[in-house]
PDB file of N, CA and C in Angstrom:
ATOM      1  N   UNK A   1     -27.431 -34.149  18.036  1.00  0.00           N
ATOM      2  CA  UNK A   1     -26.106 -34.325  17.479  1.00  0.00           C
ATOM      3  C   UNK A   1     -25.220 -33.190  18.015  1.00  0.00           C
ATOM      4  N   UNK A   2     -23.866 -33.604  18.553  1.00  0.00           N
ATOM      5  CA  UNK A   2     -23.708 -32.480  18.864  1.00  0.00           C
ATOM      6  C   UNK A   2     -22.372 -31.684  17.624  1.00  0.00           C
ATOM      7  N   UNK A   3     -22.281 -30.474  18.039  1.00  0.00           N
ATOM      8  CA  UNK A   3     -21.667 -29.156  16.844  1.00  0.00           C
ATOM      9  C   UNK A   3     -20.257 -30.017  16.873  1.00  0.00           C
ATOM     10  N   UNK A   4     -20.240 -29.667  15.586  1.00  0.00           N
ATOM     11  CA  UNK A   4     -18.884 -30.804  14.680  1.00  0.00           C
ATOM     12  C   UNK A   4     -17.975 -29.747  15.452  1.00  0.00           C
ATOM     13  N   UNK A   5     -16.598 -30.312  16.230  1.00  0.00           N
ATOM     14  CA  UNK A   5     -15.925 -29.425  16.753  1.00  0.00           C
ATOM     15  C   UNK A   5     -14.630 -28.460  15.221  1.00  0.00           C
ATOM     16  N   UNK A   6     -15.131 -29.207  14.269  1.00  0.00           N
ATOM     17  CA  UNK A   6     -13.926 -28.904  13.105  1.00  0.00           C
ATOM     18  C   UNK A   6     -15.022 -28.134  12.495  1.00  0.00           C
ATOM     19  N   UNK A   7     -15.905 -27.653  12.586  1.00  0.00           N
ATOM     20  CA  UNK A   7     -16.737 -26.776  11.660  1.00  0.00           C
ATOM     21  C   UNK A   7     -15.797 -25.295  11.904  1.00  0.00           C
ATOM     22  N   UNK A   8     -15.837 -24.713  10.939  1.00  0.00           N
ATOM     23  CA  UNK A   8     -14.960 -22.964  11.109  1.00  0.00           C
ATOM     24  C   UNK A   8     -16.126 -21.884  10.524  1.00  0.00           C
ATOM     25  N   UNK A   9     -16.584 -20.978  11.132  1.00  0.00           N
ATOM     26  CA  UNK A   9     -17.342 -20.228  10.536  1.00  0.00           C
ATOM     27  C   UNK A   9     -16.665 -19.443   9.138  1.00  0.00           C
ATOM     28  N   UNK A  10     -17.420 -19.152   8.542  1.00  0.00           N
ATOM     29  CA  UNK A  10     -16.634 -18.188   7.509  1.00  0.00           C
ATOM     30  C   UNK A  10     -17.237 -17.205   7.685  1.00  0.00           C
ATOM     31  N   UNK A  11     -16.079 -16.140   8.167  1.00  0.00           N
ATOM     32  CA  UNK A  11     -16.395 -14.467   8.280  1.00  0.00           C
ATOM     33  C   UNK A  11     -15.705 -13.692   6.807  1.00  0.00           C
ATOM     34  N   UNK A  12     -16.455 -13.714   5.793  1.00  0.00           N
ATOM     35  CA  UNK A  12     -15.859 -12.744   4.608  1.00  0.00           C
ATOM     36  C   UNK A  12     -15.377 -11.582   4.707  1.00  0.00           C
ATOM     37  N   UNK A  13     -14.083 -11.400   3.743  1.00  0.00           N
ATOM     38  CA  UNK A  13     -13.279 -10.259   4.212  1.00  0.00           C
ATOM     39  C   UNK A  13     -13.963  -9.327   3.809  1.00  0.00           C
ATOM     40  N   UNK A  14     -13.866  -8.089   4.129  1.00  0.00           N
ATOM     41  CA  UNK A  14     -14.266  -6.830   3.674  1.00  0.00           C
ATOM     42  C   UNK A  14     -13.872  -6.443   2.845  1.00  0.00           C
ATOM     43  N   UNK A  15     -13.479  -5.828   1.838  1.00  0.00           N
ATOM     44  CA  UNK A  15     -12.744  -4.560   0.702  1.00  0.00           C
ATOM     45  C   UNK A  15     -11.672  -3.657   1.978  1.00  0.00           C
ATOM     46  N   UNK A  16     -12.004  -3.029   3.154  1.00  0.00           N
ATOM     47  CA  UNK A  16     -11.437  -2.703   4.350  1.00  0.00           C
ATOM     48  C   UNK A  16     -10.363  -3.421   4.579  1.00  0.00           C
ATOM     49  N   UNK A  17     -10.891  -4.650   4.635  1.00  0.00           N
ATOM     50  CA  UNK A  17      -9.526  -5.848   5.544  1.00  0.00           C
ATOM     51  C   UNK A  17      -8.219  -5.783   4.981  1.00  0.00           C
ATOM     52  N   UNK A  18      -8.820  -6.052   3.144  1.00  0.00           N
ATOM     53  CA  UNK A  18      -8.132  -6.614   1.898  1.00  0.00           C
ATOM     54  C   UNK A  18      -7.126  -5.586   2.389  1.00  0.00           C
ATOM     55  N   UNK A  19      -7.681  -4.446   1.654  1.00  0.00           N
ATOM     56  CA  UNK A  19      -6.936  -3.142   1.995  1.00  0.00           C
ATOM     57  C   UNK A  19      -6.088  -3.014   2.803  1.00  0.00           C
ATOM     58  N   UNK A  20      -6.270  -2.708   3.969  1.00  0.00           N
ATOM     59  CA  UNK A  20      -5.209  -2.509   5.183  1.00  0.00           C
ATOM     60  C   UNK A  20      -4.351  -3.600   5.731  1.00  0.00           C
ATOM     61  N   UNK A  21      -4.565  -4.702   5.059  1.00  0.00           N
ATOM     62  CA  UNK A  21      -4.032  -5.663   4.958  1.00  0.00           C
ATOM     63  C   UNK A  21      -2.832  -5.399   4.442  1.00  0.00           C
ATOM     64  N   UNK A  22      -2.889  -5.602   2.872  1.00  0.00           N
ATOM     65  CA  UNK A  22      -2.201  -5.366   1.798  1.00  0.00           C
ATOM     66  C   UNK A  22      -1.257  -3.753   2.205  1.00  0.00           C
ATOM     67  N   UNK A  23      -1.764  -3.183   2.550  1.00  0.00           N
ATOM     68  CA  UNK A  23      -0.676  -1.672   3.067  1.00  0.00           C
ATOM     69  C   UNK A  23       0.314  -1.739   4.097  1.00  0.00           C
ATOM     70  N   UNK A  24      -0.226  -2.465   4.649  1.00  0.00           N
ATOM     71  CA  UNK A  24       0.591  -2.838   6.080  1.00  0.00           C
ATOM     72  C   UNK A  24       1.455  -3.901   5.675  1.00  0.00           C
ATOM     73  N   UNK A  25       1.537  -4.794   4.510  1.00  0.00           N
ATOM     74  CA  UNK A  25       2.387  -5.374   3.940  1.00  0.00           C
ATOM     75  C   UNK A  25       3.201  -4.851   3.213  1.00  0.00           C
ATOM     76  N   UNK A  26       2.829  -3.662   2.011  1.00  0.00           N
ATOM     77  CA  UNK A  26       3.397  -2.617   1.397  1.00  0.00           C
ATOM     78  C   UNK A  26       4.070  -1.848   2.224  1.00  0.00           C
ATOM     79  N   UNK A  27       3.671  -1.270   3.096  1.00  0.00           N
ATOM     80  CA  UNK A  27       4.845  -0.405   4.431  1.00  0.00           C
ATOM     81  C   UNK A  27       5.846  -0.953   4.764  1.00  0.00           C
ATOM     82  N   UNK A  28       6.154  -2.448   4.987  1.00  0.00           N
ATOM     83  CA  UNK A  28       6.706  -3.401   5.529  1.00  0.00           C
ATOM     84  C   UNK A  28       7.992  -3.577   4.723  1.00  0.00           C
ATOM     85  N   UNK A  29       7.659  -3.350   3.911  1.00  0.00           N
ATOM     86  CA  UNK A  29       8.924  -3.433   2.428  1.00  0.00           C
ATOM     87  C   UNK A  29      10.467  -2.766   2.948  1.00  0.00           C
ATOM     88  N   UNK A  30       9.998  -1.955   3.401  1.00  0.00           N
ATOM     89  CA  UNK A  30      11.008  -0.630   3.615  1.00  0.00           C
ATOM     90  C   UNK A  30      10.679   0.535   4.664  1.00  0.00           C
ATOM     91  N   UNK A  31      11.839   0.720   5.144  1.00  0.00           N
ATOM     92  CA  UNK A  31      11.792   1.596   6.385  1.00  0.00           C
ATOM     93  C   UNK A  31      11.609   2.708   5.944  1.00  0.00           C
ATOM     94  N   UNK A  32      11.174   3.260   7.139  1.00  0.00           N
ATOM     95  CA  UNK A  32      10.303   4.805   6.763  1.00  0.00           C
ATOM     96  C   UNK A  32      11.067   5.709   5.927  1.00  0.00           C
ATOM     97  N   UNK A  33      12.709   5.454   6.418  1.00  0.00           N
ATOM     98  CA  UNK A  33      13.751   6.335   5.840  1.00  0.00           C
ATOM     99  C   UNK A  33      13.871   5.871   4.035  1.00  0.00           C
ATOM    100  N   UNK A  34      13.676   4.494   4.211  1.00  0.00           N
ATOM    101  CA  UNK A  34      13.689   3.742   2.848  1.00  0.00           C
ATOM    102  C   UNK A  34      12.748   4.741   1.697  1.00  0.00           C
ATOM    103  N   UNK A  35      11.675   4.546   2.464  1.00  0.00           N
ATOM    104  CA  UNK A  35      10.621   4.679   1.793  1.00  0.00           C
ATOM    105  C   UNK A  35      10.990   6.822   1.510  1.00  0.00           C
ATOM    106  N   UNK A  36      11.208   7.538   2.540  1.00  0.00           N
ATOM    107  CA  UNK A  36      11.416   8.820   2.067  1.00  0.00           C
ATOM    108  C   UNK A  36      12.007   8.824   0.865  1.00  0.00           C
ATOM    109  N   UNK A  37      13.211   7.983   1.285  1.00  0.00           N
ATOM    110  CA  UNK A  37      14.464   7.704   0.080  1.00  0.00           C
ATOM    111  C   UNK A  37      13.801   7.894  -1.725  1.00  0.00           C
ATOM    112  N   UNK A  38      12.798   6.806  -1.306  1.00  0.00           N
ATOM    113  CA  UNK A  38      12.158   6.222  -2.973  1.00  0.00           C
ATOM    114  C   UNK A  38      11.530   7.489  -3.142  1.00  0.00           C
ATOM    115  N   UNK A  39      10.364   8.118  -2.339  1.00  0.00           N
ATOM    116  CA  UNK A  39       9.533   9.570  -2.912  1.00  0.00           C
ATOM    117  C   UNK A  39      10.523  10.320  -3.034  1.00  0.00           C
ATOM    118  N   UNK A  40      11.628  10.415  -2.672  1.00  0.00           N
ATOM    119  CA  UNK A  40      12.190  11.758  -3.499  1.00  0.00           C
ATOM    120  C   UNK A  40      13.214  11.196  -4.155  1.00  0.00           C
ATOM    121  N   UNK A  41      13.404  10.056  -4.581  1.00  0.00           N
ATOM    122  CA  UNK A  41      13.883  10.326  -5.957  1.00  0.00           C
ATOM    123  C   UNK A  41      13.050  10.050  -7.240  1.00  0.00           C
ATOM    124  N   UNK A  42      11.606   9.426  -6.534  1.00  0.00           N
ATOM    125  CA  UNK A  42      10.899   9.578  -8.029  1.00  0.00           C
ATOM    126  C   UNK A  42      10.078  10.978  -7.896  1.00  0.00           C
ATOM    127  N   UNK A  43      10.623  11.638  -7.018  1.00  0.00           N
ATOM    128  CA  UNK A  43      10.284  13.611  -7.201  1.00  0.00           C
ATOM    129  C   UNK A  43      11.718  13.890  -7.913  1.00  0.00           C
ATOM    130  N   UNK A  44      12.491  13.392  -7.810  1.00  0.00           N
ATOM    131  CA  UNK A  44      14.067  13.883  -8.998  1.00  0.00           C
ATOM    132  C   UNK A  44      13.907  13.755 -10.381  1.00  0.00           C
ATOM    133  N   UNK A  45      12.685  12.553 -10.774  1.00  0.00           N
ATOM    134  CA  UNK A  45      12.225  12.280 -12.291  1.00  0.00           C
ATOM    135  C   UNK A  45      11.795  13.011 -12.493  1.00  0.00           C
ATOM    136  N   UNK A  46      11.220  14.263 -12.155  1.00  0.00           N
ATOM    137  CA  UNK A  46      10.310  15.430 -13.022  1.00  0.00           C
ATOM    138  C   UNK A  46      11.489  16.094 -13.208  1.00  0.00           C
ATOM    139  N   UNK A  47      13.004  16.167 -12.821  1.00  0.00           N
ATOM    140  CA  UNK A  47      13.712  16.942 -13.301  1.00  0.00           C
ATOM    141  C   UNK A  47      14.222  16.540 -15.049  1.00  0.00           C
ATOM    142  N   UNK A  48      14.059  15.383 -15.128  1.00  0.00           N
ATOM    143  CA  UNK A  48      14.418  14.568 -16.155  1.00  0.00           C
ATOM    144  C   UNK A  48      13.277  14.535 -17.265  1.00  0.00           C
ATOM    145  N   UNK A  49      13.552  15.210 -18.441  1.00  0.00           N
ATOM    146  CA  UNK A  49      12.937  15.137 -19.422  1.00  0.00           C
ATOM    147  C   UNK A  49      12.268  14.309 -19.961  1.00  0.00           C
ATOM    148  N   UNK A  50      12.932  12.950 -19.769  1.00  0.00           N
ATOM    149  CA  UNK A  50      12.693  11.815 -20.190  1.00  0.00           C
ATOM    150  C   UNK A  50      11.676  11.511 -19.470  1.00  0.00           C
ATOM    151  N   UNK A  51      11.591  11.724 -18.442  1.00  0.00           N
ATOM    152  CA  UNK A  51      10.133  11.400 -17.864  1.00  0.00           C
ATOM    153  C   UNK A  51       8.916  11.586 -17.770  1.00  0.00           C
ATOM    154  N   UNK A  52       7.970  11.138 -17.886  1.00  0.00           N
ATOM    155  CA  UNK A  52       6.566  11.551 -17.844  1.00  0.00           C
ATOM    156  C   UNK A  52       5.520  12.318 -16.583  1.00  0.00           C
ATOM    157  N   UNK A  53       5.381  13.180 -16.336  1.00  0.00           N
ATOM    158  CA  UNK A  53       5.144  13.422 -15.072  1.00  0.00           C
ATOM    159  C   UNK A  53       4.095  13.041 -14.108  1.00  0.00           C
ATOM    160  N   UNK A  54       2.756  12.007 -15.574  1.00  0.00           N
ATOM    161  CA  UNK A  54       1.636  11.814 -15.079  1.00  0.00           C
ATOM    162  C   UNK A  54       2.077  10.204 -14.112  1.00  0.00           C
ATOM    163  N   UNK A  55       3.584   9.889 -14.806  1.00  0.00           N
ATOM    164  CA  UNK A  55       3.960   8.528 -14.081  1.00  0.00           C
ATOM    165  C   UNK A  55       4.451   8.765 -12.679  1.00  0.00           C
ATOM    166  N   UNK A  56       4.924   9.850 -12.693  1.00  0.00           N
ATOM    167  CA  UNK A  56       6.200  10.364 -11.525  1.00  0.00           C
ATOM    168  C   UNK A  56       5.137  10.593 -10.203  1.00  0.00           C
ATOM    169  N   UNK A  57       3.733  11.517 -10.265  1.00  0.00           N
ATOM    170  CA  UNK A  57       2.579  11.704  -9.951  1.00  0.00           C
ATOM    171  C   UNK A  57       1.705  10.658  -9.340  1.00  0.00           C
ATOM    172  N   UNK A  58       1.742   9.915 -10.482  1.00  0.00           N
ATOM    173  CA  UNK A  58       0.605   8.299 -10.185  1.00  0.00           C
ATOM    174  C   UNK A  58       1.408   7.311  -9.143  1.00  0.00           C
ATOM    175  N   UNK A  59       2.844   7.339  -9.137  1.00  0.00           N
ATOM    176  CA  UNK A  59       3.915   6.718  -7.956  1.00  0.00           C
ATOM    177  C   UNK A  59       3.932   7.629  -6.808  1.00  0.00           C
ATOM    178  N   UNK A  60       3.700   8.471  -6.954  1.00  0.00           N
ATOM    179  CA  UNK A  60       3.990   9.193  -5.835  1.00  0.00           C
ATOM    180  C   UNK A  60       2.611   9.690  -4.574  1.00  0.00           C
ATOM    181  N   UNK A  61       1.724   9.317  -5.633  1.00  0.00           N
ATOM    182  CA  UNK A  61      -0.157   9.434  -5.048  1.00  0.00           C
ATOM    183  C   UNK A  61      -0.113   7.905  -4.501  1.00  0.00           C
ATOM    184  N   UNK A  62       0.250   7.056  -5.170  1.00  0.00           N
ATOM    185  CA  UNK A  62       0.486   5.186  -4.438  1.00  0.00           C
ATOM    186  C   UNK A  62       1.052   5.161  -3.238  1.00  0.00           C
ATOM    187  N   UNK A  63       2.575   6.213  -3.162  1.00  0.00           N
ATOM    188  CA  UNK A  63       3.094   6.000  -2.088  1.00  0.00           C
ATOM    189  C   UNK A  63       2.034   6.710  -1.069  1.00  0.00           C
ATOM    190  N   UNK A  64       1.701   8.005  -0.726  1.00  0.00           N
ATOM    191  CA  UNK A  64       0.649   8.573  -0.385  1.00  0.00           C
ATOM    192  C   UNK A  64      -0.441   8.123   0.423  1.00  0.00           C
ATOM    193  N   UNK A  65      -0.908   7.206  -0.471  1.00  0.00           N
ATOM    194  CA  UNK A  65      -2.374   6.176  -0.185  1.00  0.00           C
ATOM    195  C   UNK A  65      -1.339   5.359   0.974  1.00  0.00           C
ATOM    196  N   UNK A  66      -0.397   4.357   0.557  1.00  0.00           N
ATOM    197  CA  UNK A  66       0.325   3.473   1.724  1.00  0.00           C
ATOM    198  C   UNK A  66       0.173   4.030   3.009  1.00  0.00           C
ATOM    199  N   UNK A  67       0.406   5.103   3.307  1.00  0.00           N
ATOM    200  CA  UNK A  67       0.483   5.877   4.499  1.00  0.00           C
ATOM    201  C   UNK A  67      -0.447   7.010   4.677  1.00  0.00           C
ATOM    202  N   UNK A  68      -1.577   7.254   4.160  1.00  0.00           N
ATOM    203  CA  UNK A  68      -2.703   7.752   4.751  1.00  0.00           C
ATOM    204  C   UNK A  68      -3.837   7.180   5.760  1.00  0.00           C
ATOM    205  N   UNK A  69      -3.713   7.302   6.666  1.00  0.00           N
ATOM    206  CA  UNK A  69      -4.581   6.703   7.723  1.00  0.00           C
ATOM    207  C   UNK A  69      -5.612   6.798   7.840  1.00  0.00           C
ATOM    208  N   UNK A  70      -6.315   8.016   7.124  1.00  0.00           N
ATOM    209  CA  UNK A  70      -7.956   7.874   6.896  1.00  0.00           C
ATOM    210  C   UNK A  70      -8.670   7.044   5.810  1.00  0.00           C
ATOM    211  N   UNK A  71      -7.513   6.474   5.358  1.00  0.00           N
ATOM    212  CA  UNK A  71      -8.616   5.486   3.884  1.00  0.00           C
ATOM    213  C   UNK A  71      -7.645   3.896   4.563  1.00  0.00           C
TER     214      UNK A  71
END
């Protein structure tokens, strides 16, 4: 018989793929300047009382991860 030409292998994604996938979509959002833009003004929220700093921190370690090239 010969190999069904519509058969597709399935290669499962990695946790890796997902990842750098998804960042490279997240980068995509906004230009580099964009993106400076956003980290420093959620570095302007720690000037603000009202704010929490473990939030200001946890946004600003997210942005971080987007653009670290070793993970």
């Amino acid at each position: 018989m010969p190999p069904n030409p519509f058969y597709i292998t399935f290669v499962p994604e990695t946790p890796l793929m997902v990842d750098t996938l998804s960042k490279t979509i997240y980068r995509q959002l906004f230009s580099d300047a964009e993106w400076d833009l956003i980290y420093n003004f959620v570095g302007h929220a720690l000037d603000d009382d009202e704010e929490e700093p473990a939030i200001v921190y946890s946004i600003r370690n997210k942005i971080h991860a987007l653009f670290d090239e070793e993970n």
